[in-house]
Protein backbone atom coordinates (compact mmCIF):
# COMPACT_ATOMS: atom_id res chain seq x y z
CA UNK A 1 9.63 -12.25 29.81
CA UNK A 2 10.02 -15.56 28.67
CA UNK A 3 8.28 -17.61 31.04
CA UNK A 4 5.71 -20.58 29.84
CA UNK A 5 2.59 -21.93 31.67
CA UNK A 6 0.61 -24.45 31.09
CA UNK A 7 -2.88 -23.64 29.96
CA UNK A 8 -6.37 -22.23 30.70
CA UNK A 9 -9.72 -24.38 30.89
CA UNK A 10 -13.29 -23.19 30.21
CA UNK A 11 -16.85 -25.28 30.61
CA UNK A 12 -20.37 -24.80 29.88
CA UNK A 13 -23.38 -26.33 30.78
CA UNK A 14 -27.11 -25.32 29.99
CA UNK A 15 -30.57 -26.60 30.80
CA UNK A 16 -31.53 -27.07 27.43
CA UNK A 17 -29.66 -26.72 24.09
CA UNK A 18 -27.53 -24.07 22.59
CA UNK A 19 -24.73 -22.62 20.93
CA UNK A 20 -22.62 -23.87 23.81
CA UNK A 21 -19.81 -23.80 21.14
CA UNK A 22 -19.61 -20.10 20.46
CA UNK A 23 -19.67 -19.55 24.11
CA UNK A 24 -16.45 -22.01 24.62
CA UNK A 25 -14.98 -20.29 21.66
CA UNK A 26 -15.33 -16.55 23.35
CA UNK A 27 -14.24 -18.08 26.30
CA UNK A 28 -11.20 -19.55 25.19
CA UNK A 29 -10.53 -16.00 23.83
CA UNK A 30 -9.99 -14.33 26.85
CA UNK A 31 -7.88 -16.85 28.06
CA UNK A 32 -5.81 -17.02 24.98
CA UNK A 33 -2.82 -15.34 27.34
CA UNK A 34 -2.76 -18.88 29.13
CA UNK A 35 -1.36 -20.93 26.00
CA UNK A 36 -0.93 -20.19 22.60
CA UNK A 37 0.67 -23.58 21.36
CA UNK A 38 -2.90 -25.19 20.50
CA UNK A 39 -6.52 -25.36 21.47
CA UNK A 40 -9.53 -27.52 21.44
CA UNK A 41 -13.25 -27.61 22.26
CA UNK A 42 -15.88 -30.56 23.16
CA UNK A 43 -19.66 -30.06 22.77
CA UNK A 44 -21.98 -32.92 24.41
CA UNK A 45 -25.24 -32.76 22.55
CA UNK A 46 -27.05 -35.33 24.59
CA UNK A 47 -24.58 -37.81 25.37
CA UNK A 48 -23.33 -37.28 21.90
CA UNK A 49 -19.81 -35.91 21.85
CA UNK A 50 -18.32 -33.58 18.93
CA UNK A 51 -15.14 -31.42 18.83
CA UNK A 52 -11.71 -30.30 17.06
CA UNK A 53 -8.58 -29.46 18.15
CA UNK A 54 -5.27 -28.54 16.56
CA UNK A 55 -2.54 -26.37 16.90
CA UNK A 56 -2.39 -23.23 16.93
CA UNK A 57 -4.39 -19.84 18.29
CA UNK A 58 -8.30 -19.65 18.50
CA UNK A 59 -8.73 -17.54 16.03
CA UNK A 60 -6.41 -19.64 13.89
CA UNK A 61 -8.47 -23.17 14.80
CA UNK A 62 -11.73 -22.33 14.89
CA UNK A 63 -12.80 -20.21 11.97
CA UNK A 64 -16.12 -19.36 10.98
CA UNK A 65 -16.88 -22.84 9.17
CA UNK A 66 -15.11 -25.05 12.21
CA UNK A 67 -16.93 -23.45 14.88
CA UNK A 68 -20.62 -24.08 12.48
CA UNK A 69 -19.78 -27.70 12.00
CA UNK A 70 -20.16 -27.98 15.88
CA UNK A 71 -23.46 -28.95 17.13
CA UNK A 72 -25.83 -27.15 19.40
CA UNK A 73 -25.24 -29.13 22.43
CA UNK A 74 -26.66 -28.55 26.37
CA UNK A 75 -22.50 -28.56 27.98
CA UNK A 76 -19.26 -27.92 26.20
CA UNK A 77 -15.64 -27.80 27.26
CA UNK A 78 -12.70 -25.75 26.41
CA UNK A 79 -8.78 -25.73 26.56
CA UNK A 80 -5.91 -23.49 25.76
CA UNK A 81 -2.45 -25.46 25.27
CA UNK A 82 1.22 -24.42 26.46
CA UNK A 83 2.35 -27.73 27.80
CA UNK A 84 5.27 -28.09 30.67
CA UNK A 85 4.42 -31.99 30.19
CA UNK A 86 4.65 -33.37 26.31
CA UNK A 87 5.60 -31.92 23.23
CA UNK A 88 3.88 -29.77 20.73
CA UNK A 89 2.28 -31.84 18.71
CA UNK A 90 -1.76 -32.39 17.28
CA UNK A 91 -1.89 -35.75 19.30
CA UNK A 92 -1.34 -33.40 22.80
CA UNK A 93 -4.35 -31.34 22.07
CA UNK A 94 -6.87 -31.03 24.55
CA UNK A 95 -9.72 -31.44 25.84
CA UNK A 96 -8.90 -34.93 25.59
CA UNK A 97 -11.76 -37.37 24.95
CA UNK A 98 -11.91 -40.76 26.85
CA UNK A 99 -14.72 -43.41 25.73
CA UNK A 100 -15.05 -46.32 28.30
CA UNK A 101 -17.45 -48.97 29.32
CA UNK A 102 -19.53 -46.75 31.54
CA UNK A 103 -19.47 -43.95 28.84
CA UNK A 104 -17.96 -40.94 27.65
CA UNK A 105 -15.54 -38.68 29.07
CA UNK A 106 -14.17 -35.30 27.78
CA UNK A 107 -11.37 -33.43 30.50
CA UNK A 108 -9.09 -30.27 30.05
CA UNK A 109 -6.31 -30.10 32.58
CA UNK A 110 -4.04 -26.97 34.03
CA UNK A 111 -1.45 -27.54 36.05
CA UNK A 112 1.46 -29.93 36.40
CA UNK A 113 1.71 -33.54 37.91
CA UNK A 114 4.33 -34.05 40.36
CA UNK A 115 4.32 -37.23 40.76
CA UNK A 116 3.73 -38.02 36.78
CA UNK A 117 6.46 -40.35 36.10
CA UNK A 118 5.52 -42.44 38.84
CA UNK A 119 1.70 -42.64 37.94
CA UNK A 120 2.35 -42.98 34.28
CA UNK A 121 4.53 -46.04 34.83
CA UNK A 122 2.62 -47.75 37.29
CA UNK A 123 -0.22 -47.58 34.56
CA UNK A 124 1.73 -48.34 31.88
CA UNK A 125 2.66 -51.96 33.99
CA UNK A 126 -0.69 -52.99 34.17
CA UNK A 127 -1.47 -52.50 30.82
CA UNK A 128 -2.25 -48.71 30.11
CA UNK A 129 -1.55 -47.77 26.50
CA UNK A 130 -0.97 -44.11 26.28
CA UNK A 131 -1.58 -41.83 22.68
CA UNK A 132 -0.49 -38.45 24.50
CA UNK A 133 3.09 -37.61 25.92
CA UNK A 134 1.16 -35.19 28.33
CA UNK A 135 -0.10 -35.90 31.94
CA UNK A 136 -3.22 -35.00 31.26
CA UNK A 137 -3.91 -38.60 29.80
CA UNK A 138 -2.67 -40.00 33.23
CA UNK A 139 -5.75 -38.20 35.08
CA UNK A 140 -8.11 -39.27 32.56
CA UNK A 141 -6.33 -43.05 32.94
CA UNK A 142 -6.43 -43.03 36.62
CA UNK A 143 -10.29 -41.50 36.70
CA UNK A 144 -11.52 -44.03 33.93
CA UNK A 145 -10.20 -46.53 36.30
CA UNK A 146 -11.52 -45.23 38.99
CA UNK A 147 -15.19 -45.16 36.89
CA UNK A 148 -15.03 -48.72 36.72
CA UNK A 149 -15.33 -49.30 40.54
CA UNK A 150 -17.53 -46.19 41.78
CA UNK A 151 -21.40 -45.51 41.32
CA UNK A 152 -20.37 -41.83 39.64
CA UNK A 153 -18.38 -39.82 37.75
CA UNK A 154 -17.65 -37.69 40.85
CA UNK A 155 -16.58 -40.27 43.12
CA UNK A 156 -14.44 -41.68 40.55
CA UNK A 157 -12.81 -37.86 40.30
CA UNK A 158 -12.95 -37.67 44.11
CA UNK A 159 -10.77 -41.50 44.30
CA UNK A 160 -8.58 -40.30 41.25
CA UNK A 161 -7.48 -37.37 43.85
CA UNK A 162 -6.18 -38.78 46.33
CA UNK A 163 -3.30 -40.50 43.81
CA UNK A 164 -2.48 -37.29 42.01
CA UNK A 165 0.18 -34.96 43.53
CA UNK A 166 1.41 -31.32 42.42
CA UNK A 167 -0.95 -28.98 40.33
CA UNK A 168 -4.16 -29.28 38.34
CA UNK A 169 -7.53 -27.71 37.80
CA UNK A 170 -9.76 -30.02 35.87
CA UNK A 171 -12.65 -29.31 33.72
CA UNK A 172 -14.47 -33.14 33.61
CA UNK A 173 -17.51 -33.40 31.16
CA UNK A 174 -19.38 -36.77 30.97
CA UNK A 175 -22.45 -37.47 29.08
CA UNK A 176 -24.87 -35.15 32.00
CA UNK A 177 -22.50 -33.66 34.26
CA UNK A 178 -19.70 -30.99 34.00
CA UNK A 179 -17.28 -31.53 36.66
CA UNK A 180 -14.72 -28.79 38.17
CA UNK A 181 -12.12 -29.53 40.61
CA UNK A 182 -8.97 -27.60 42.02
CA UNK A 183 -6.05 -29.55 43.62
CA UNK A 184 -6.02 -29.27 47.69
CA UNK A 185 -3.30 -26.94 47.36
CA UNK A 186 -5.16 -24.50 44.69
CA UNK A 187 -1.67 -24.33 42.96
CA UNK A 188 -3.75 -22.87 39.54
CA UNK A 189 -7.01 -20.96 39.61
CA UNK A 190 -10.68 -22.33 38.89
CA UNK A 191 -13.91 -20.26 39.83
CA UNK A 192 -17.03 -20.01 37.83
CA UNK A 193 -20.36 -18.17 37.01
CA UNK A 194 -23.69 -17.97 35.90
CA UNK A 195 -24.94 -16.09 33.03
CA UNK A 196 -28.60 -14.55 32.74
CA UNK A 197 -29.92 -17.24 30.64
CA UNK A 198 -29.30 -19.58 33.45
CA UNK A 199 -26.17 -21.22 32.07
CA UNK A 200 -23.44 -21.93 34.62
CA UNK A 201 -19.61 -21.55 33.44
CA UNK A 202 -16.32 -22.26 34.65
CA UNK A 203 -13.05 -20.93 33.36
CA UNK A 204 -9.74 -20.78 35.26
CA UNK A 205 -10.01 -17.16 35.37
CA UNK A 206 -12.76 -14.64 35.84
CA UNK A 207 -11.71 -12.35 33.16
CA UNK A 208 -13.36 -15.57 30.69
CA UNK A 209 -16.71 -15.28 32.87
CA UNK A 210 -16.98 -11.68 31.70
CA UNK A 211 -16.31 -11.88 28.20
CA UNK A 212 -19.16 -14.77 27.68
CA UNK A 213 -21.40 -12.39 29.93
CA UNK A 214 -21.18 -14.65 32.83
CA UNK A 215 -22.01 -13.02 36.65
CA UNK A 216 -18.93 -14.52 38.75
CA UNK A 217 -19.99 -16.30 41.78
CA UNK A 218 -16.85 -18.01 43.89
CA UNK A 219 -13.58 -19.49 43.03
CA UNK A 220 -13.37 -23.03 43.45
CA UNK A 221 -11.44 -23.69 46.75
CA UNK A 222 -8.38 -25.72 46.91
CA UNK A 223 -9.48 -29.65 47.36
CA UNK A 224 -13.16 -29.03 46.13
CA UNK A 225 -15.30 -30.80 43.62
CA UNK A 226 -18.06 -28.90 42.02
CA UNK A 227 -20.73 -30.95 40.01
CA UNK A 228 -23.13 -29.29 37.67
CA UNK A 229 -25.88 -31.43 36.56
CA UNK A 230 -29.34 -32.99 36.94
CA UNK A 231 -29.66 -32.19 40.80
CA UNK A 232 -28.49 -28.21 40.52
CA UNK A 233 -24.84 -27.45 41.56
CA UNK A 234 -22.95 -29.82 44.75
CA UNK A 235 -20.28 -29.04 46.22
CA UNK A 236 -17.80 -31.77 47.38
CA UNK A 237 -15.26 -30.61 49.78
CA UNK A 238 -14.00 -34.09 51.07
CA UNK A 239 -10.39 -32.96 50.17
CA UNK A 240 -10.94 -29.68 50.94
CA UNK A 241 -8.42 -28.67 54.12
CA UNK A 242 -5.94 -31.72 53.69
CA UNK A 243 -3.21 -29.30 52.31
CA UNK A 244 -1.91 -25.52 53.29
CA UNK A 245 -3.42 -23.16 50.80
CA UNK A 246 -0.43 -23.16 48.02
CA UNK A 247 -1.18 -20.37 44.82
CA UNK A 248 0.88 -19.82 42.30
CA UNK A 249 2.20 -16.23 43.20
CA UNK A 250 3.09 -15.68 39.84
CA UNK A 251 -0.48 -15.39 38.76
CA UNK A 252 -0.65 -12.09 40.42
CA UNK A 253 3.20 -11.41 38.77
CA UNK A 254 2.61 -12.55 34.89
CA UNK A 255 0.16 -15.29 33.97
CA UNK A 256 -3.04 -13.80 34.55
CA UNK A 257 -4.74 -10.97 32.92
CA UNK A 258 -4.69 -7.40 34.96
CA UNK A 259 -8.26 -7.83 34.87
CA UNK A 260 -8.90 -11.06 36.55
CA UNK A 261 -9.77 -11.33 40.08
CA UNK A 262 -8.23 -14.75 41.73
CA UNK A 263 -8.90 -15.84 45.37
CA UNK A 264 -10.29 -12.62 46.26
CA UNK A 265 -7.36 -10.56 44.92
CA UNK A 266 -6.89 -8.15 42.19
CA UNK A 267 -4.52 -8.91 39.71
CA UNK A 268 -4.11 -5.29 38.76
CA UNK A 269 -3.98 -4.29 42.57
CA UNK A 270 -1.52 -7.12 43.17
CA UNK A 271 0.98 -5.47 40.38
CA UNK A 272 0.32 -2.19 41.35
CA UNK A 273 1.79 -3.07 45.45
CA UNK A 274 4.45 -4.31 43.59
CA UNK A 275 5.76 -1.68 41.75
CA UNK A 276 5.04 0.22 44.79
CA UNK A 277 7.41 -2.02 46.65
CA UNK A 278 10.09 -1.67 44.27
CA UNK A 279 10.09 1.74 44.42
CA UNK A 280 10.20 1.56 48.08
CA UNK A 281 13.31 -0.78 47.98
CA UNK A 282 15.27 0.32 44.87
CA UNK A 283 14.80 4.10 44.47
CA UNK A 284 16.94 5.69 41.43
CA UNK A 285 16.86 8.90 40.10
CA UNK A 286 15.41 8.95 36.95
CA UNK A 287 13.10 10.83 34.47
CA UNK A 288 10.52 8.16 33.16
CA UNK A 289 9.10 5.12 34.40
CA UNK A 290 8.26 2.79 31.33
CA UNK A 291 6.67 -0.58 31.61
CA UNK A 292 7.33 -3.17 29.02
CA UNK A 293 3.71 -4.86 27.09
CA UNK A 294 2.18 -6.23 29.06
CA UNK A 295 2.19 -7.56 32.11
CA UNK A 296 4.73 -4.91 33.53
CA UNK A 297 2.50 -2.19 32.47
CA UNK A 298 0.69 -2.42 36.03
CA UNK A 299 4.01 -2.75 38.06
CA UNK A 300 5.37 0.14 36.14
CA UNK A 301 2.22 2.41 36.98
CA UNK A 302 2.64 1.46 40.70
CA UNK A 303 6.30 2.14 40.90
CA UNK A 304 5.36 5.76 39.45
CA UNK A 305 2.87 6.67 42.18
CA UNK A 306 5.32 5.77 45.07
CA UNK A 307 8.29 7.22 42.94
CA UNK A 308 7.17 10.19 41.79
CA UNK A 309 8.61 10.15 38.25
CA UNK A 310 6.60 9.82 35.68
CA UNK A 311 5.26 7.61 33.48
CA UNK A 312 5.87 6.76 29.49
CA UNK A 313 4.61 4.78 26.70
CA UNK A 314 8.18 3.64 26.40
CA UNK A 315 7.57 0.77 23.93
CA UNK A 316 5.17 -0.14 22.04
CA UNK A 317 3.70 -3.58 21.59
CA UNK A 318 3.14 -5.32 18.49
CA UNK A 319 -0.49 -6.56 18.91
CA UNK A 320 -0.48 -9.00 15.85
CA UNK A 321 2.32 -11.69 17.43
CA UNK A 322 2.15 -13.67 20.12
CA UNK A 323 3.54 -13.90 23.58
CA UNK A 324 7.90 -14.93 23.20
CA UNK A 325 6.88 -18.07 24.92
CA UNK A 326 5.23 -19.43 21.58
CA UNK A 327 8.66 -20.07 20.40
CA UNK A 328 9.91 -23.13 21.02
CA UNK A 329 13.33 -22.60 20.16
CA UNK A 330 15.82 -19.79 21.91
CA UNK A 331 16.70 -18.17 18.68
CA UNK A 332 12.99 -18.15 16.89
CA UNK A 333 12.80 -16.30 20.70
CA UNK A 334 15.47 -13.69 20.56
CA UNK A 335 14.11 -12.87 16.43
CA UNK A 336 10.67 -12.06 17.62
CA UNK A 337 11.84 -9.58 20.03
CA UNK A 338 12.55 -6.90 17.94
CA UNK A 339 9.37 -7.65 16.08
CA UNK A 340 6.88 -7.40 19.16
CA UNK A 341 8.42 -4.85 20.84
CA UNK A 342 9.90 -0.94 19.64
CA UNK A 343 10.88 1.73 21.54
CA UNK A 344 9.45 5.16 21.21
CA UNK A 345 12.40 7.99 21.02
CA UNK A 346 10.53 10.63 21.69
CA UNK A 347 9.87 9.08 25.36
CA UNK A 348 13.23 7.57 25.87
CA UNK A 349 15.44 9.94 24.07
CA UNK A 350 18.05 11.35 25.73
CA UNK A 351 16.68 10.60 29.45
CA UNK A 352 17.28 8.41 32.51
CA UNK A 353 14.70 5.20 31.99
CA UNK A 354 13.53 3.53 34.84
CA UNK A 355 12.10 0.08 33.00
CA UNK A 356 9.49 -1.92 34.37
CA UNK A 357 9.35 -6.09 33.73
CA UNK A 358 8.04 -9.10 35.51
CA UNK A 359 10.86 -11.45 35.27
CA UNK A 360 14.64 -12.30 34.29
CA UNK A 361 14.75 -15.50 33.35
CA UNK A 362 17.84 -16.22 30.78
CA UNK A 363 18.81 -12.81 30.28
CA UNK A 364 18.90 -12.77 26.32
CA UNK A 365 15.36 -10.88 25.96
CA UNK A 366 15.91 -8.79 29.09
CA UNK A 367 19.06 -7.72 27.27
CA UNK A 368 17.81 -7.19 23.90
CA UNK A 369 14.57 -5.20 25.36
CA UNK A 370 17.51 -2.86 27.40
CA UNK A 371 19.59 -3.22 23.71
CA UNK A 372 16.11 -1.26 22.45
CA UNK A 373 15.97 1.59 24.86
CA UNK A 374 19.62 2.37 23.84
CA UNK A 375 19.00 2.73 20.25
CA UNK A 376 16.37 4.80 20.76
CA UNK A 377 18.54 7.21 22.71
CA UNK A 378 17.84 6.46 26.19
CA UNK A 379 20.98 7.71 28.37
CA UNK A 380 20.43 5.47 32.11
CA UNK A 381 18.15 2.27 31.80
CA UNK A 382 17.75 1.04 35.29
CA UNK A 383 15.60 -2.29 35.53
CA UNK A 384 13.41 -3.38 38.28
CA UNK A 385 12.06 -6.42 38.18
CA UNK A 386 8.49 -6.96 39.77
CA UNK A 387 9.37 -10.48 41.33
CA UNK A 388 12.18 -12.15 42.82
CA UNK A 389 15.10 -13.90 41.38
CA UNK A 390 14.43 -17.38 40.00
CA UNK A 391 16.83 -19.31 41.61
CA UNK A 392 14.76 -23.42 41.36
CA UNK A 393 12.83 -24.98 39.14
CA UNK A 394 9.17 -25.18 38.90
CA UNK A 395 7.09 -28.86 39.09
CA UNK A 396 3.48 -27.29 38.96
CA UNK A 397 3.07 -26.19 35.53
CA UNK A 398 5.42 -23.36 35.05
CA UNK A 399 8.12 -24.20 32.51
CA UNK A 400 11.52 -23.50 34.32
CA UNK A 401 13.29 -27.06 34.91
CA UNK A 402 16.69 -26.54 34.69
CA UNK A 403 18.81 -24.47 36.71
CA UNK A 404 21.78 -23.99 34.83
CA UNK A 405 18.63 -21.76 32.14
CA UNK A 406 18.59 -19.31 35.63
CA UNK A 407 20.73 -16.25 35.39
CA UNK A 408 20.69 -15.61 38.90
CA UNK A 409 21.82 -19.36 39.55
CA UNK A 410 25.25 -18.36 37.76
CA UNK A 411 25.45 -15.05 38.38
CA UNK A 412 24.99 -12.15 40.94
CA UNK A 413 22.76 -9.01 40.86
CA UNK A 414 25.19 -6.43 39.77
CA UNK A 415 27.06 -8.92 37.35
CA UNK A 416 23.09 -9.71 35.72
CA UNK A 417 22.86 -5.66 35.80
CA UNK A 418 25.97 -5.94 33.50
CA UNK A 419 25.32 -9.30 31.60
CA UNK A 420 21.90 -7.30 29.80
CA UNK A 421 23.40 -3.93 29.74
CA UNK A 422 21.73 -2.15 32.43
CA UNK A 423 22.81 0.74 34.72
CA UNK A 424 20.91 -0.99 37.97
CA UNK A 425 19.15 -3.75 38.93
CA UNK A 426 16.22 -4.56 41.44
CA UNK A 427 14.36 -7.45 42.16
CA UNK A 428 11.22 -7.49 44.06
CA UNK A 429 12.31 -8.94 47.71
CA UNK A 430 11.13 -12.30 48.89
CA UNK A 431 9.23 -11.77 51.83
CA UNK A 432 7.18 -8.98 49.91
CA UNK A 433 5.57 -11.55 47.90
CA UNK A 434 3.23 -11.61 51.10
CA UNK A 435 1.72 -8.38 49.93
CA UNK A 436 0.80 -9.08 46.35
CA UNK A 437 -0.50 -12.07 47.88
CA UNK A 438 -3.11 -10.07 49.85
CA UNK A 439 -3.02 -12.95 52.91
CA UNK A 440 -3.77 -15.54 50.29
CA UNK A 441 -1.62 -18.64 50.71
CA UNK A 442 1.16 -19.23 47.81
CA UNK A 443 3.29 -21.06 46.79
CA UNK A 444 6.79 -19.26 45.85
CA UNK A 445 8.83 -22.24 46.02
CA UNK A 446 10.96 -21.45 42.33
CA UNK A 447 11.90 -18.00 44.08
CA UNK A 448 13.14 -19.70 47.63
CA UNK A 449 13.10 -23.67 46.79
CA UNK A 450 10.49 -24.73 49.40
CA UNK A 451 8.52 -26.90 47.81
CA UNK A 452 5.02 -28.08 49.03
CA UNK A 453 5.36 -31.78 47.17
CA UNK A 454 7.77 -34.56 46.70
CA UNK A 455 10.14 -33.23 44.01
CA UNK A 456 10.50 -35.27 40.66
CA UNK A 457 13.26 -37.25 39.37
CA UNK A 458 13.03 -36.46 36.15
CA UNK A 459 11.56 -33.15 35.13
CA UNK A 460 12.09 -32.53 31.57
CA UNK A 461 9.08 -31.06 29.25
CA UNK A 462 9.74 -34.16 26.95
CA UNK A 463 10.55 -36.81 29.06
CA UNK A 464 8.13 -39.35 27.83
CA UNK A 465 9.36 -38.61 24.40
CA UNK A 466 12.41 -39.28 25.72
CA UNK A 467 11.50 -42.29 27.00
CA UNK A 468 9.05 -43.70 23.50
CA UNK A 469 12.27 -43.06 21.87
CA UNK A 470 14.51 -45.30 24.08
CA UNK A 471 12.43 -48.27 24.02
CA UNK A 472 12.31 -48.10 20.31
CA UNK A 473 15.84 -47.55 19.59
């Protein structure tokens, strides 16, 4: 627990008006999981563009009378906010809106520039005035320019690619065509679907096709452009191949939902070979398996069927707060803790507790979630850990960028076992990753530091805050 990615996109686009809003909006909602720190939607009704955006969840932004005051409109776009790049603030909401000589632009980003720094300087030399801290504004920068110089939308996108480096899938509306494309290492996911009424959607997982009623058709493969407008759907696969296949193998640990389906793989299957694997590789004795809300549920269930022992509703989730992540600061973190999460005795009480979790990151909540099980009367709590230790930093929109913020940097296996109060401790062994993977390419390069791009410089969330506040001081 504890982990922060970046965000989750979401477009529509229909032959002829409609409430293209309320779809977005729906949408967004089963994506929520993706970001919590703010949201956003863009309706194009005929070249004419309308949104809002602000902080905060979707049922917190858009309420009844801010989703009316949006037009009917033939496309929309949508975008969920936790930001690796930028600070929380109003001005880093997205989708974020570009108007230029050649017309209007509206794009929603996931992912993580690499290179960043480098592109947002360069820019900012020849005369580029930013409004956002995030890098989203870079791609729209670099595309805009790209605009200028190309006969379409698509071939400015297609140009714009072959500068950017590290992670993104884009969501690109312009006045008649919504735009999709996936980096050519498919770091984040992108697919998309078609609903009965003929409407074509794209979200960045297929868990959002299925709540707006949408059939899923393909996920977008890593490199390709896919352009929905006046000539049907085109593929564009010009970058398609340049780069080894690279997903984020902790979309199949922790960011996406259990009921998602990404490259061909099961999210849910994915969690349930890894408790499998754990149970394989750290057997204990022990009279309950409990999973903690939610993403080790699935891990938890697995490690029970190899295992043997059974499983418990060990704690219980508070459904009304959101994911620790939404906390900016480390002790608004460890406070909501003991508010999302309490233990149920009657499970734990008295009995040997295998527990169930995705990730150790710091330690603190780890320790306080073990602290839990104690009170309640649990007499072993052994802790397995459905992915590896994170030893590196991340550069492709997960937010770990500091080493010395890793536990396992600083400290062994059996010293973390001690450090959160546990009576064992097993990770989820590196070269297994391969299996929740299903044969799908990944990237796991914060678990062994192999890293498919030029690392960064400077890698710090706020590091063009940083940097407004140095030239100003």
């Amino acid at each position: 627990m504890g982990l922060h990615e970046e965000c989750g996109v979401f477009g529509v686009i229909s032959t002829e008006a409609a409430d293209v809003a309320g779809i977005v909006y729906y949408g967004l909602y089963a994506l929520q999981h993706r970001g919590q720190e703010s949201c956003g939607i863009v309706v194009n009704d005929d070249g004419v563009f309308s949104s809002h955006k602000d902080l905060g969840l979707v049922s917190e932004v858009f309420s009844a009378d801010e989703l009316s005051r949006l037009p009917r409109g033939n496309m929309a776009v949508g975008h969920v906010r936790y930001g690796t790049t930028g600070g929380t603030n109003r001005s880093n909401c997205q989708p974020i809106e570009v108007n230029h000589q050649k017309g209007r632009m509206a794009l929603a980003h996931n992912g993580n520039l690499s290179n960043a720094a480098r592109l947002r300087n360069k820019l900012e030399l020849s005369g580029a005035i930013f409004h956002t801290t995030s890098d989203t504004e870079i791609i729209a920068y670099i595309v805009t320019k790209e605009r200028l110089r190309t006969p379409s939308i698509e071939e400015a996108l297609s140009a714009a690619m072959g500068t950017l480096e590290g992670a993104y899938s884009l969501v690109l509306m312009s006045p008649q065509k919504l735009i999709c494309a996936r980096d050519p290492y498919g770091f984040r996911p992108l697919c998309y679907g078609r609903t009965p009424e003929g409407m074509y959607v794209a979200a960045s997982e297929s868990c959002a096709l299925k709540a707006v009623g949408a059939e899923f058709v393909r996920d977008l493969e890593p490199g390709e452009i896919l352009v929905f407008g006046p000539e049907g759907v085109v593929s564009r696969r010009e970058h398609c191949g340049r780069c080894e296949k690279k997903l984020c193998v902790f979309e199949y640990i922790y960011f996406a939902r259990p009921d998602s389906v990404i490259d061909g793989v099961s999210v849910h299957g994915a969690r349930l070979r890894a408790g499998r694997i754990l149970a394989k590789e750290h057997p204990v004795p022990a009279d309950v398996v409990v999973g903690v809300p939610d993403s080790g549920l699935d891990a938890a269930l697995g490690y029970c069927m190899e295992s043997g022992i059974p499983y418990g509703i060990g704690l219980i989730k508070n459904k009304y707060i959101g994911r620790t992540f939404i906390s900016p600061g480390q002790s608004r973190r460890l406070d909501q803790v003991r508010i999302k999460l309490s233990a149920v005795e009657e499970c734990v009480r008295g009995k040997r507790v295998v527990l169930v979790d995705d990730s150790i990151v710091r330690g603190t909540t780890s320790g306080r979630i073990v602290g839990l099980l104690r009170e309640a009367g649990a007499r072993e709590v052994h802790v397995r850990i459905s992915a590896p230790p994170f030893l590196h930093p991340c550069y492709y929109g997960t937010d770990i960028d500091s080493e010395e913020h890793l536990i396992a940097c600083r400290h062994s296996t059996e010293e973390t076992a001690g450090i959160i109060g546990a009576d064992s401790l097993g990770y989820l062994p590196v070269p297994e990753l391969e299996a929740l993977a299903a044969g799908c390419g990944y990237c796991c390069a914060c678990f062994d530091g192999s890293y498919p791009t030029e690392i960064p410089a400077d890698t710090g969330k706020n590091r063009f805050e940083r940097k407004l506040s140095e030239k100003h001081s």
